[in-house]
Protein backbone atom coordinates (compact mmCIF):
# COMPACT_ATOMS: atom_id res chain seq x y z
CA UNK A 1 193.91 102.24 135.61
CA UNK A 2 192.08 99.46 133.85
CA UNK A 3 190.57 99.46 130.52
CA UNK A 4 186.69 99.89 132.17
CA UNK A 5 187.63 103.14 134.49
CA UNK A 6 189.03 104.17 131.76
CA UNK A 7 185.86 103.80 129.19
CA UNK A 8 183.72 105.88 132.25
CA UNK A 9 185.52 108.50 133.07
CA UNK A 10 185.48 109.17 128.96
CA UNK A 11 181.84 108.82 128.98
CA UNK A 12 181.94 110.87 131.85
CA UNK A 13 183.94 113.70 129.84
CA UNK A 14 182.15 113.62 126.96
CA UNK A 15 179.01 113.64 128.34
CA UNK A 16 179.58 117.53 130.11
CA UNK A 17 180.85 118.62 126.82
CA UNK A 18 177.83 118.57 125.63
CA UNK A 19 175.71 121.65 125.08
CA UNK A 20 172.26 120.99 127.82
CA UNK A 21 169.18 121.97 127.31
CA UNK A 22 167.24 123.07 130.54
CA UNK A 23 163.67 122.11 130.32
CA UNK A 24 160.73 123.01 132.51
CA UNK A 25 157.67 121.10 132.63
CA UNK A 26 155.50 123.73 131.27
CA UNK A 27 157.54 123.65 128.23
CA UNK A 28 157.89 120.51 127.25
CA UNK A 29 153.75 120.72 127.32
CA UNK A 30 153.81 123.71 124.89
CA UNK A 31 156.41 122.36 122.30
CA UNK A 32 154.83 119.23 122.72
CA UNK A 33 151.56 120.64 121.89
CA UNK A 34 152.67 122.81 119.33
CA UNK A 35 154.85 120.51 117.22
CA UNK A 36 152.71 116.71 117.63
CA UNK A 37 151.81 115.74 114.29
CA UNK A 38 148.50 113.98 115.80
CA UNK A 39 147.59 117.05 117.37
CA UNK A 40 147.79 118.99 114.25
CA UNK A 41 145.86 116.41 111.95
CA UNK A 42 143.22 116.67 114.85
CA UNK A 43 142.81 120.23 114.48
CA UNK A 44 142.76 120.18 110.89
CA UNK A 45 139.74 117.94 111.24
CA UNK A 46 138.58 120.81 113.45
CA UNK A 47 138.44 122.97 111.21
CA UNK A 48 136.42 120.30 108.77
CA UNK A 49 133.78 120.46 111.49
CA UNK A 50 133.69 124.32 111.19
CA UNK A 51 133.49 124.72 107.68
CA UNK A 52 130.79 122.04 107.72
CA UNK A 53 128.82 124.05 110.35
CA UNK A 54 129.19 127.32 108.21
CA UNK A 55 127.93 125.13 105.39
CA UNK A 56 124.62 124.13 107.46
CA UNK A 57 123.89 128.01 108.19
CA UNK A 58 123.96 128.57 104.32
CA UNK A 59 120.15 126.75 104.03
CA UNK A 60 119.08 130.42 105.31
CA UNK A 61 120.98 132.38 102.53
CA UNK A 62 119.25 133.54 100.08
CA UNK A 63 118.82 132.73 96.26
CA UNK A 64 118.78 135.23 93.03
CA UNK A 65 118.20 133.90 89.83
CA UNK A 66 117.96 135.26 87.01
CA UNK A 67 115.99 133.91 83.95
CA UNK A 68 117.00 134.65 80.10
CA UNK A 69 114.99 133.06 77.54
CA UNK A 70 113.92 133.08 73.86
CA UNK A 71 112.03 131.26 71.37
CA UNK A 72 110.66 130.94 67.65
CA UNK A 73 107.71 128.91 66.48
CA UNK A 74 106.75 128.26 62.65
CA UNK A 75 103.92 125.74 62.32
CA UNK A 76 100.62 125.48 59.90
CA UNK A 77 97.72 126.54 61.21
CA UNK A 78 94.98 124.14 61.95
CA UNK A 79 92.12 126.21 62.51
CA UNK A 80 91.02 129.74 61.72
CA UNK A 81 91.64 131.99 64.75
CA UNK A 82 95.70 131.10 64.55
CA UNK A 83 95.36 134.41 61.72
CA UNK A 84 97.55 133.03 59.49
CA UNK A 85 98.07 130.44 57.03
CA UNK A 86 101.13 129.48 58.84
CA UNK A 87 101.37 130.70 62.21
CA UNK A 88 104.68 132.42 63.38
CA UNK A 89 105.93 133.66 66.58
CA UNK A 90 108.59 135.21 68.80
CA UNK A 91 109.23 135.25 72.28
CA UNK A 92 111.93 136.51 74.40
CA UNK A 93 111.58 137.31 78.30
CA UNK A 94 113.97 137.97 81.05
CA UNK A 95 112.58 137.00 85.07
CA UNK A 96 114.39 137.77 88.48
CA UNK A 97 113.49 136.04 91.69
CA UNK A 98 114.62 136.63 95.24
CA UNK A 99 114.06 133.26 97.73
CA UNK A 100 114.87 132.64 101.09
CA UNK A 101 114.19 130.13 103.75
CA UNK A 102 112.47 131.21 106.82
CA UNK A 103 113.52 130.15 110.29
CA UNK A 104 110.02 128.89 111.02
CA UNK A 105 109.96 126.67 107.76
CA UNK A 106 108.17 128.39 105.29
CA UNK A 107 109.83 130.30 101.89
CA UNK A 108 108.74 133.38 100.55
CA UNK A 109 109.91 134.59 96.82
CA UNK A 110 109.59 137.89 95.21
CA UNK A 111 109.15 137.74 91.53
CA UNK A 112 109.59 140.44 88.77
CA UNK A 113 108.73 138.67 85.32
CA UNK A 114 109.42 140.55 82.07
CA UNK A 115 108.33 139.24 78.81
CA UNK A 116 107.79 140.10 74.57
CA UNK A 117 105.82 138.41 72.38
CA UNK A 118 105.71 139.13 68.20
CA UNK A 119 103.34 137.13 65.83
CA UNK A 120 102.03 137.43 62.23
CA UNK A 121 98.58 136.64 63.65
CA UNK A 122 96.03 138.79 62.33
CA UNK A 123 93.80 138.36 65.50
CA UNK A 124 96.66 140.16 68.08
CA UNK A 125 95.95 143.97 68.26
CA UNK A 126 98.94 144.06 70.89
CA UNK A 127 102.22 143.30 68.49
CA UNK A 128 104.28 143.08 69.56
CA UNK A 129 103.24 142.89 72.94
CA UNK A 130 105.36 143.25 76.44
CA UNK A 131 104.04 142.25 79.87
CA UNK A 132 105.55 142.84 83.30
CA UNK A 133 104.75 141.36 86.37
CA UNK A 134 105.38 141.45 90.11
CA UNK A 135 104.49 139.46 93.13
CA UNK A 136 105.29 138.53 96.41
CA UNK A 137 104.73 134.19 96.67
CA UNK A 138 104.53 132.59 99.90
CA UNK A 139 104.75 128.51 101.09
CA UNK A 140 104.44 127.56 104.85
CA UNK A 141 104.05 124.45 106.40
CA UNK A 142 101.32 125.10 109.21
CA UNK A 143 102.00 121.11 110.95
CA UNK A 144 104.42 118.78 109.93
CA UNK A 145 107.42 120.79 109.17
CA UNK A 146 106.71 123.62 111.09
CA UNK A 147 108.87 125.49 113.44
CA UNK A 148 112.33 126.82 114.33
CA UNK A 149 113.41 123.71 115.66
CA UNK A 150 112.77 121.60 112.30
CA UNK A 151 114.26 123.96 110.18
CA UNK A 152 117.36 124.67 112.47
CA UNK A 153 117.96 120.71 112.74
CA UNK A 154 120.75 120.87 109.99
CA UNK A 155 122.66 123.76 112.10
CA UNK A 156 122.44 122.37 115.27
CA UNK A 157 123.04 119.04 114.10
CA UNK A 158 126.46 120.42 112.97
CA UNK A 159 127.24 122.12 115.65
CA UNK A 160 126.76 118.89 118.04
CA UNK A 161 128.57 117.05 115.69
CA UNK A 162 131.41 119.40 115.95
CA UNK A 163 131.28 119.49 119.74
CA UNK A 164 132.17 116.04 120.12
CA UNK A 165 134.33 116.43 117.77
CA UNK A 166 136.02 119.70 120.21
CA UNK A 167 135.33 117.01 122.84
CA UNK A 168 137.36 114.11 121.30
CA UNK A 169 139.81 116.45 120.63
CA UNK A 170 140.44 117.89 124.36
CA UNK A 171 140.72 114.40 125.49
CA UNK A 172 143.48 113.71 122.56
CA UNK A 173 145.52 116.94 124.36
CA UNK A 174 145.14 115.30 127.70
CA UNK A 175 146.43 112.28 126.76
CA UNK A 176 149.40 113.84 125.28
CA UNK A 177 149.66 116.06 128.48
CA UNK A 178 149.88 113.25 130.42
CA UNK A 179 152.15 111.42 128.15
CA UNK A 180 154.65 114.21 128.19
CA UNK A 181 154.42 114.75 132.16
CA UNK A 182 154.85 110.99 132.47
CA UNK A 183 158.44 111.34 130.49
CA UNK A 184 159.44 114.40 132.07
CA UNK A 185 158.95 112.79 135.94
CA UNK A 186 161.04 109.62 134.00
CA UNK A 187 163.34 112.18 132.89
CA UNK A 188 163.48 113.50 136.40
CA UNK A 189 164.18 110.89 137.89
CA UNK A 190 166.44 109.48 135.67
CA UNK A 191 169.13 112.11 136.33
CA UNK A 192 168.79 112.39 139.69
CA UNK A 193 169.34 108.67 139.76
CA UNK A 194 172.46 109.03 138.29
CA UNK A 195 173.49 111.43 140.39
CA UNK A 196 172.84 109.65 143.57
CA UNK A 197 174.65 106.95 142.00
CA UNK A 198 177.87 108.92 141.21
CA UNK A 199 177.79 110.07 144.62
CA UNK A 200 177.98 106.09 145.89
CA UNK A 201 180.54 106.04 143.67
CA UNK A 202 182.70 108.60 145.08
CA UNK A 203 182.16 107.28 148.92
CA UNK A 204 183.13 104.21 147.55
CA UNK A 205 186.35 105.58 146.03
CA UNK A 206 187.14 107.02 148.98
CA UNK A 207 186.33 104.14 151.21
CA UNK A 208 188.81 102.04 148.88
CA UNK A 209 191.86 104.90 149.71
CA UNK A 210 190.85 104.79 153.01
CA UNK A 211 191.33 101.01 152.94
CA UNK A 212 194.57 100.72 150.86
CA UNK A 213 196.23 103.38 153.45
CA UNK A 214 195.25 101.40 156.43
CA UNK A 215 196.53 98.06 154.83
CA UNK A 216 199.91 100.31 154.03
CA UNK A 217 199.90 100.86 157.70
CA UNK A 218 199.37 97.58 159.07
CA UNK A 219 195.59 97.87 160.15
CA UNK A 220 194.08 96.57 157.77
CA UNK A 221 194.33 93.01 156.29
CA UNK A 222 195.69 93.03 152.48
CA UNK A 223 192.86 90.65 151.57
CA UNK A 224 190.04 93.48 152.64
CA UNK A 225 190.97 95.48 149.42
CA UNK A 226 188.90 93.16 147.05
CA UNK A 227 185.89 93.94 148.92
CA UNK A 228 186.52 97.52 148.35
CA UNK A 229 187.38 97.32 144.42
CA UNK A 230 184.11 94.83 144.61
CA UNK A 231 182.44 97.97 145.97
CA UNK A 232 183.61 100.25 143.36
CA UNK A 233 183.43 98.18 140.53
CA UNK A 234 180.07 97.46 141.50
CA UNK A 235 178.86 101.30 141.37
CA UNK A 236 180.82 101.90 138.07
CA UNK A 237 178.52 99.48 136.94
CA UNK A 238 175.41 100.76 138.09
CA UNK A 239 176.28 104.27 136.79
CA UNK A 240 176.74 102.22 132.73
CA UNK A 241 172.94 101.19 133.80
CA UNK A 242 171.53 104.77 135.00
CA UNK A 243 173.63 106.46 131.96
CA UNK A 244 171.65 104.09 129.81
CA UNK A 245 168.40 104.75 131.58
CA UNK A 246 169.04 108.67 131.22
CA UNK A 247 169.39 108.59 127.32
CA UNK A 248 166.28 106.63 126.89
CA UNK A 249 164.24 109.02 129.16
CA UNK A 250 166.23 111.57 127.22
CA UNK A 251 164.91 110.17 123.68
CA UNK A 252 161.78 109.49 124.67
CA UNK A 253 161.11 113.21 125.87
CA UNK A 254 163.37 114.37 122.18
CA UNK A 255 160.36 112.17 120.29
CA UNK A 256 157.17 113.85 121.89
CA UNK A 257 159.04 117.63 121.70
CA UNK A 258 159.61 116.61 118.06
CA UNK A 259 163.25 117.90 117.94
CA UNK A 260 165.19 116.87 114.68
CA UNK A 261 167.59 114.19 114.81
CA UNK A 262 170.94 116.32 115.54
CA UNK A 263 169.34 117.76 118.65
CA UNK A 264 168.95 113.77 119.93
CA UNK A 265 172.46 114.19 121.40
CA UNK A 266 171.11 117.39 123.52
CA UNK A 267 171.21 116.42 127.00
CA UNK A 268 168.05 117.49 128.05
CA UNK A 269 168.04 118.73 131.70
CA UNK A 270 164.46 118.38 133.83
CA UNK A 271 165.07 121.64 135.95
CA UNK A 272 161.61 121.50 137.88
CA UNK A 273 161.40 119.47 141.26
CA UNK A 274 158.55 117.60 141.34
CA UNK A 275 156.25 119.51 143.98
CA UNK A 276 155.02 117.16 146.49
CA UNK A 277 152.67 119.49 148.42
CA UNK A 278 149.46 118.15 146.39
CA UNK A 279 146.07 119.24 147.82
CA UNK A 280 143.80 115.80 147.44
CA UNK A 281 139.93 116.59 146.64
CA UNK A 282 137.22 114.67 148.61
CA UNK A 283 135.50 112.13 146.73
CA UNK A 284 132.53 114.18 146.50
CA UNK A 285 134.76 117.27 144.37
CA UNK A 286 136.37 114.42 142.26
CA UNK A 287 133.40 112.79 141.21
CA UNK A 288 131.33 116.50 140.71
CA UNK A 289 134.41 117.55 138.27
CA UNK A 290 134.50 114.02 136.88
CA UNK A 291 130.76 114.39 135.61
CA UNK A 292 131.07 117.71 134.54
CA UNK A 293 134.50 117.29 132.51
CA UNK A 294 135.29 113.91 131.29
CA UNK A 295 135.34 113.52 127.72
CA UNK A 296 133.30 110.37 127.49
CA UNK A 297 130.23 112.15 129.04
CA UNK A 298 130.36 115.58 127.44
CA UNK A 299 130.82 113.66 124.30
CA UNK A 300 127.67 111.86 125.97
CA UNK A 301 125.53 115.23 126.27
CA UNK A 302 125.72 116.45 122.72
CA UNK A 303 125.26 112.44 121.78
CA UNK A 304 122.05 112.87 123.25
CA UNK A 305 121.30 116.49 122.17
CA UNK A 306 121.28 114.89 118.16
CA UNK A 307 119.47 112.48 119.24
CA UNK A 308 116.44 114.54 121.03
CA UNK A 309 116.75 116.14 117.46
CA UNK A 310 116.15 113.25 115.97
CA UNK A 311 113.56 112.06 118.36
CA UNK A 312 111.94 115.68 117.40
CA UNK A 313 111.68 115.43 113.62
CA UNK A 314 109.96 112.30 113.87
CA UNK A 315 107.14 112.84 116.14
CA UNK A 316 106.85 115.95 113.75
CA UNK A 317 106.82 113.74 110.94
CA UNK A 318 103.48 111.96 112.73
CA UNK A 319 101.53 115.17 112.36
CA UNK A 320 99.37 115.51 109.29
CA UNK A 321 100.84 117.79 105.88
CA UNK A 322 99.01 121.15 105.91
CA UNK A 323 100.85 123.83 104.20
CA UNK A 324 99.43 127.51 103.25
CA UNK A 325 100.80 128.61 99.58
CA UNK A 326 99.86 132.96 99.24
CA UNK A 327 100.52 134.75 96.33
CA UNK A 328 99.45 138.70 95.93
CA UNK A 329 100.91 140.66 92.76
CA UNK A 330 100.29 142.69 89.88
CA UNK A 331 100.85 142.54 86.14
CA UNK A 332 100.36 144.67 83.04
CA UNK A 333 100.52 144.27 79.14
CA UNK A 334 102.10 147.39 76.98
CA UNK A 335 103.28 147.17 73.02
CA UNK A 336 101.92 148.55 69.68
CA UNK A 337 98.55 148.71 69.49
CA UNK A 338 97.07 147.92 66.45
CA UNK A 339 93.95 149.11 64.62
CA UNK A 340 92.10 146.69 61.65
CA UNK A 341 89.09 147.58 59.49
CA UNK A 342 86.48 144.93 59.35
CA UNK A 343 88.19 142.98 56.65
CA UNK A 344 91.60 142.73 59.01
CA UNK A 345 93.59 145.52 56.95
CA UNK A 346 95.44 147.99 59.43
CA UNK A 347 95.03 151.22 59.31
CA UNK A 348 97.31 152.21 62.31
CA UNK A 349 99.23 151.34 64.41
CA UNK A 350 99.20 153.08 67.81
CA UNK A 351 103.02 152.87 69.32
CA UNK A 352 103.46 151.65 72.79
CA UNK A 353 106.03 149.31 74.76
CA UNK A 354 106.79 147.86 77.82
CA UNK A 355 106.93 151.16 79.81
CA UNK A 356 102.94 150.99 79.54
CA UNK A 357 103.31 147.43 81.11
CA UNK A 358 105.33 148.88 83.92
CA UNK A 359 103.52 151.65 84.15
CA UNK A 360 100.06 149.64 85.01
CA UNK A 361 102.31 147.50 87.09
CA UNK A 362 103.83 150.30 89.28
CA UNK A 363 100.17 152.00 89.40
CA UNK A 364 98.85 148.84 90.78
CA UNK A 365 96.19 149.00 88.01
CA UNK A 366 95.43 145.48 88.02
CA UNK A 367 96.10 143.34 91.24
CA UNK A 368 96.35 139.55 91.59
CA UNK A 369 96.02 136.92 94.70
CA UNK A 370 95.88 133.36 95.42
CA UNK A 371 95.27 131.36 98.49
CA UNK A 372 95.59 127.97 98.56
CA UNK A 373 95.39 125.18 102.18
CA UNK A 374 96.43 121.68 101.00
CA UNK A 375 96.35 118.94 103.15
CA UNK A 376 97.87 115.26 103.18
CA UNK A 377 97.84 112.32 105.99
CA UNK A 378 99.39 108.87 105.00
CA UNK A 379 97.19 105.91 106.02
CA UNK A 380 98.77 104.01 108.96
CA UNK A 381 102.28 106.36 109.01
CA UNK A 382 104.13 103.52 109.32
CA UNK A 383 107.61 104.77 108.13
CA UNK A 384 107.12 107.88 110.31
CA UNK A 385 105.99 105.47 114.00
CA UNK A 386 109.03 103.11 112.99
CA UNK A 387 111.36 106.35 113.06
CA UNK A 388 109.94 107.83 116.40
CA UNK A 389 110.00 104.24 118.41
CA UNK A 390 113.76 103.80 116.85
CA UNK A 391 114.50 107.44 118.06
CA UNK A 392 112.74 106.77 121.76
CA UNK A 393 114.78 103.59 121.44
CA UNK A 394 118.12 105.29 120.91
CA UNK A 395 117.47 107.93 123.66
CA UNK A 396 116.84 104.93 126.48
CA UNK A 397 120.09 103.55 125.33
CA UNK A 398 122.28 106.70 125.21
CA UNK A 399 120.47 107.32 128.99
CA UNK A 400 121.83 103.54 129.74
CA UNK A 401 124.76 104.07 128.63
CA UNK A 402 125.32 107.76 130.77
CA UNK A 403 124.68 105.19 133.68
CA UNK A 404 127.70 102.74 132.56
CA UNK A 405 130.42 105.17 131.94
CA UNK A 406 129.04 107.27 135.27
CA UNK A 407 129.79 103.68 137.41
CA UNK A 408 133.40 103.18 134.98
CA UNK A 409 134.17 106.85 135.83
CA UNK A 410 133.24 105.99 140.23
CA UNK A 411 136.01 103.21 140.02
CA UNK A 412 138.62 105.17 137.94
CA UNK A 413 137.76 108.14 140.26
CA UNK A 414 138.48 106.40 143.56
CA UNK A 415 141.58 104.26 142.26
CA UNK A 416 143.18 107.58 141.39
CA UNK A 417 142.32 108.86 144.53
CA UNK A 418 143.50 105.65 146.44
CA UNK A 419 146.96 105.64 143.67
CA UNK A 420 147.40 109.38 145.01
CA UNK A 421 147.10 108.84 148.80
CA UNK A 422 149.55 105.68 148.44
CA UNK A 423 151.84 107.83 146.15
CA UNK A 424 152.10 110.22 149.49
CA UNK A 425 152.41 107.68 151.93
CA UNK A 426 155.49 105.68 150.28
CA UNK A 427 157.02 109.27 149.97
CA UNK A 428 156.80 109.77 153.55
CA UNK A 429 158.12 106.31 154.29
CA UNK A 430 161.04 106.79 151.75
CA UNK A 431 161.82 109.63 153.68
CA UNK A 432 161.82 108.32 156.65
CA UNK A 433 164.31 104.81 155.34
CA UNK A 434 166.64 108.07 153.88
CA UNK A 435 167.20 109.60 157.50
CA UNK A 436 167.39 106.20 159.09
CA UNK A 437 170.20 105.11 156.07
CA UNK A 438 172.18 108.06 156.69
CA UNK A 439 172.20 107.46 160.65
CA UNK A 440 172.98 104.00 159.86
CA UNK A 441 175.82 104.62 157.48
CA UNK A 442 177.24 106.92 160.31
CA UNK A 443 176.82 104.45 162.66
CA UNK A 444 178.76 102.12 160.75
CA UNK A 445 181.52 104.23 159.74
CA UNK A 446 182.23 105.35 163.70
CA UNK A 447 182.09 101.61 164.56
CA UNK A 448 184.76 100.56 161.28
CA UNK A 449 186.90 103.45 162.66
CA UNK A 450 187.03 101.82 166.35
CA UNK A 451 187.67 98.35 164.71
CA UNK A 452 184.28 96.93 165.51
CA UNK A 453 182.86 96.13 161.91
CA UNK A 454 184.50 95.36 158.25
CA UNK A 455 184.59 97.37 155.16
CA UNK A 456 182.29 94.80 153.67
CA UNK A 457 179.50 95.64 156.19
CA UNK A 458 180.53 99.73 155.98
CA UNK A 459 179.64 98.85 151.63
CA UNK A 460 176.82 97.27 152.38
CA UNK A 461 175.24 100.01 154.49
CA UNK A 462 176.15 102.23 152.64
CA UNK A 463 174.66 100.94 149.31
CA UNK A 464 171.38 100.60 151.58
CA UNK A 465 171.83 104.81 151.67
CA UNK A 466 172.21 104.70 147.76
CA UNK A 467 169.21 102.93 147.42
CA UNK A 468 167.26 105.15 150.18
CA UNK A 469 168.18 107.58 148.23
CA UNK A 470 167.01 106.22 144.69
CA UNK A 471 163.79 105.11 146.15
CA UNK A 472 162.88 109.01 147.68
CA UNK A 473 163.53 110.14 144.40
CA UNK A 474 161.00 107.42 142.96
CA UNK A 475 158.95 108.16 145.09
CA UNK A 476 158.58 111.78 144.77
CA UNK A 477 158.49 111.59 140.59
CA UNK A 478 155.38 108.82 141.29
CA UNK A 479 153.45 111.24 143.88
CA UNK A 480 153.85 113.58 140.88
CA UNK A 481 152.30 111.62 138.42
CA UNK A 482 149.93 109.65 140.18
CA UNK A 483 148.40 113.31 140.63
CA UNK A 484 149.14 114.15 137.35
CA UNK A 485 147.09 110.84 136.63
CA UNK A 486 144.51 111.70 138.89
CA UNK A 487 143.65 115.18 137.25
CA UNK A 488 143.73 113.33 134.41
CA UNK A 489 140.94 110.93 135.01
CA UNK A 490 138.86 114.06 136.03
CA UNK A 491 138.95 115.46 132.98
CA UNK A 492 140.57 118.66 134.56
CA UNK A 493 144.40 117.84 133.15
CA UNK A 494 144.20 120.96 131.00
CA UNK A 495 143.22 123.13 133.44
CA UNK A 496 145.49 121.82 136.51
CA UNK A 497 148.60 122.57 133.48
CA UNK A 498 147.21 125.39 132.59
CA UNK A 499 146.16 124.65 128.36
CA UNK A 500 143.99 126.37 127.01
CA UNK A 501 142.07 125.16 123.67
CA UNK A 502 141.82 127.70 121.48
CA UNK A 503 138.85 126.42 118.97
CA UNK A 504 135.55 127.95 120.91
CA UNK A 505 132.77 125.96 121.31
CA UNK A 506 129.80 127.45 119.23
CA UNK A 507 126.63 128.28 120.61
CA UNK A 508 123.15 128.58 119.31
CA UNK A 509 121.90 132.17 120.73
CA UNK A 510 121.12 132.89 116.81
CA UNK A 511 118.90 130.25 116.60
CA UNK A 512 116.65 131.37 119.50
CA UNK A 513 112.71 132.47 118.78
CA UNK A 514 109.87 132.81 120.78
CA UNK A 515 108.53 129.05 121.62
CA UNK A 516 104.98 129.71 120.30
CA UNK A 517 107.38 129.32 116.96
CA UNK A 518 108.97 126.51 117.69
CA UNK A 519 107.79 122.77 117.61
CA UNK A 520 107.78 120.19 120.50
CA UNK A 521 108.99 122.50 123.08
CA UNK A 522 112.79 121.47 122.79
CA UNK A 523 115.43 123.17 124.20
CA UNK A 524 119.38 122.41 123.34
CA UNK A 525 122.41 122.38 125.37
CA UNK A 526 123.40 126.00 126.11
């Protein structure tokens, strides 16, 4: 045995020690999926998009605040009705408010003001004195700013933003799809390469005996044995090549399923067939699913969506500032009252406090309102007609651009359809050259038997087999990924392998009002 059979049959050996790993397609998807470090750093960025969409609904929470404050003032007077040589006081108050947005643009604030005020001035018959207060304040822009739309513009701007963000991200899991179907057909094919060629190896063993008996015989010419070890060593070489070509499909599948570095050595085992019995969709279906699911244009829609938002805060910012400012309340005053004889002495002091200011307060003694319209026009507006004409601008080209990637998506569409079709037709041929190489081989051997052709022609014929053979295989792994490819450049990859995303898409049906409170009629994506 020489040194080289010797070296293969220890591959050989070794190799079917080794523990396997069967491996369907669906799960090399799912570990693939689960363990990519892309994938994960994508959905991290996700989640980025989500928080910052939670952050745009806070501009409708609403606002306490509370307000502590105290002071002390010493100064000379400077004029007789201070009461006091030098002029002292005290104050101290505490104020709550309540604020909130509205969804049409406006903000309302309920106020509850508490204050106490103590001076040495002779002229103050309340002192110390407490007031209370409470009102109800209202601002509302009645043109520009006005309306649901406006107001939601932060929110829905997030959410678009996140949506193409969702929509980058389903096309990043395609790719990878198809990346990891692409390696397992590779995969595939690899080992069942290799195993055709063992099998050419073994007729071509046994050819060899066959010769070396009938040259023992007499039959057979001694010189026709180097065309048989030709044969064989030939085969054993072509099995080093497919060995090699079976580890690197066998790495390259490790790599995407992430497995750590001891599992490398894992013969991994494709265990699925590719299924040939693909059902083609007319051009019509391919380019209908194309439009509705390709990446590019549902990244495309919400593109346009922000922009139509944009487009709709500046022809709001064209309309004239009117805003409408209410305010309806009541206060009270409460504290020690105190009595002075005509020369300013006291002769009493009448106790009180700031239970008589809430008192009057809570009675609704003494009511307060305000009303004010103010209005405001820029002359000429040219900021805001620069920002509308770049906004029409940017909607013509996002519509030009819909048109581009529409005619990019036609040829992709109908090369995958045309790459599919071929992919079916060279399978039927290769197994068609498979049947005939058989026959031929056959042939061959019945007419080497009856002396009428030479172990070099029975070798060649049947290497022609081996490669038959090889090429249905080829052919069958490229029908499945040409389809694989096709679904691909539909958009539908996902769904054909059955992945489901499982960050939602969010809608808007909060941020729905009746249109008479909305502003330029728009209406978003669903």
């Amino acid at each position: 045995m020489t040194m080289k059979k010797t070296t293969l049959i220890l591959v050989l050996l070794c190799a079917a020690f080794l523990p396997a790993r069967d491996l369907t397609l669906r799960e090399a998807v799912e570990l693939t999926l689960k363990e990519n470090l892309g994938l994960r750093l994508d959905r991290l960025s996700l989640e980025t998009g989500r928080f910052t969409l939670e952050g745009a609904r806070g501009i409708f929470d609403p606002v306490l605040g509370v307000d502590l404050r105290t002071s002390t003032q010493e100064s000379p007077s400077t004029w007789q009705l201070q009461g006091a040589e030098v002029f002292e006081s005290e104050n101290a108050g505490v104020n709550f408010s309540l604020g909130q947005v509205l969804p049409t643009g406006g903000r309302y604030s309920l106020n509850w003001n508490n204050g106490r005020t103590e001076s040495n001035s002779s002229f103050y018959y309340l002192n110390p004195s407490y007031s209370a207060g409470f009102s109800l304040s209202l601002s509302h822009p009645l043109l520009q700013g006005f309306g649901t739309d406006i107001t939601n513009r932060p929110i829905l701007a997030a959410r678009y933003s996140y949506n193409q963000s969702l929509s980058d991200f389903r096309r990043s899991l395609e790719i990878k799809v198809l990346e990891v179907e692409t390696a397992y057909w590779n995969l595939y094919f690899a080992q069942e390469d290799l195993l055709v060629k063992q099998k050419d190896l073994e007729l071509a063993q046994e050819f060899l005996k066959i010769t070396q008996r009938k040259i023992e015989v007499g039959t057979e010419a001694p010189i026709n044995v180097y065309s048989a070890q030709v044969g064989v060593a030939v085969r054993e070489e072509a099995i080093i090549s497919a060995e090699a070509s079976l580890k690197n499909a066998r790495d390259v599948m490790a790599k995407l399923l992430h497995l750590g570095q001891a599992q490398w050595d894992d013969p991994l085992v494709a265990v699925e067939a590719p299924d040939t019995d693909t059902v083609l969709p007319t051009e019509e279906e391919a380019l209908a699913t194309a439009y509705a699911k390709r990446a590019e244009l549902v990244r495309l829609d919400w593109q346009k969506e922000l922009q139509r938002l944009s487009l709709l805060a500046a022809k709001n910012a064209m309309l004239p500032g009117l805003d409408l400012s209410l305010t309806y309340g009541y206060s009270g005053v409460g504290g020690d009252y105190v009595v002075r004889d005509s020369q300013g002495n006291i002769i009493e002091v009448l106790p009180g406090g700031w239970n008589d200011a809430w008192g009057q307060v809570s009675g609704t003694d003494y009511p307060n309102w305000s009303a004010a319209l103010v209005f405001s026009f820029p002359l000429g507006n040219r900021s805001a007609s620069a920002d509308k004409r770049s906004a029409e601008v940017g909607m013509e080209l996002l519509s030009l651009q819909e048109v581009q990637i529409k005619e990019v998506i036609l040829l992709e569409v109908r090369a995958a359809l045309r790459a599919v079709e071929t992919a079916r037709k060279s399978l039927a041929a290769a197994q068609e050259s498979r049947l005939l190489a058989e026959k031929n081989l056959e042939a061959e051997r019945k007419r080497y038997d009856n002396g009428l052709s030479t172990n070099y022609q029975v070798l060649l014929v049947q290497k022609d087999l081996s490669d038959a053979a090889t090429r249905l295989i080829l052919a069958e792994s490229n029908l499945r990924k040409a389809f694989a490819s096709c679904q691909y450049t539909l958009g539908a990859l996902l769904e054909f392998e059955g992945v489901e995303v499982e960050v939602p898409e969010y809608d808007t049906a909060g941020l729905k009002s009746p249109k008479f409170l909305q502003y330029g009629n728009y209406v978003g994506s669903p």
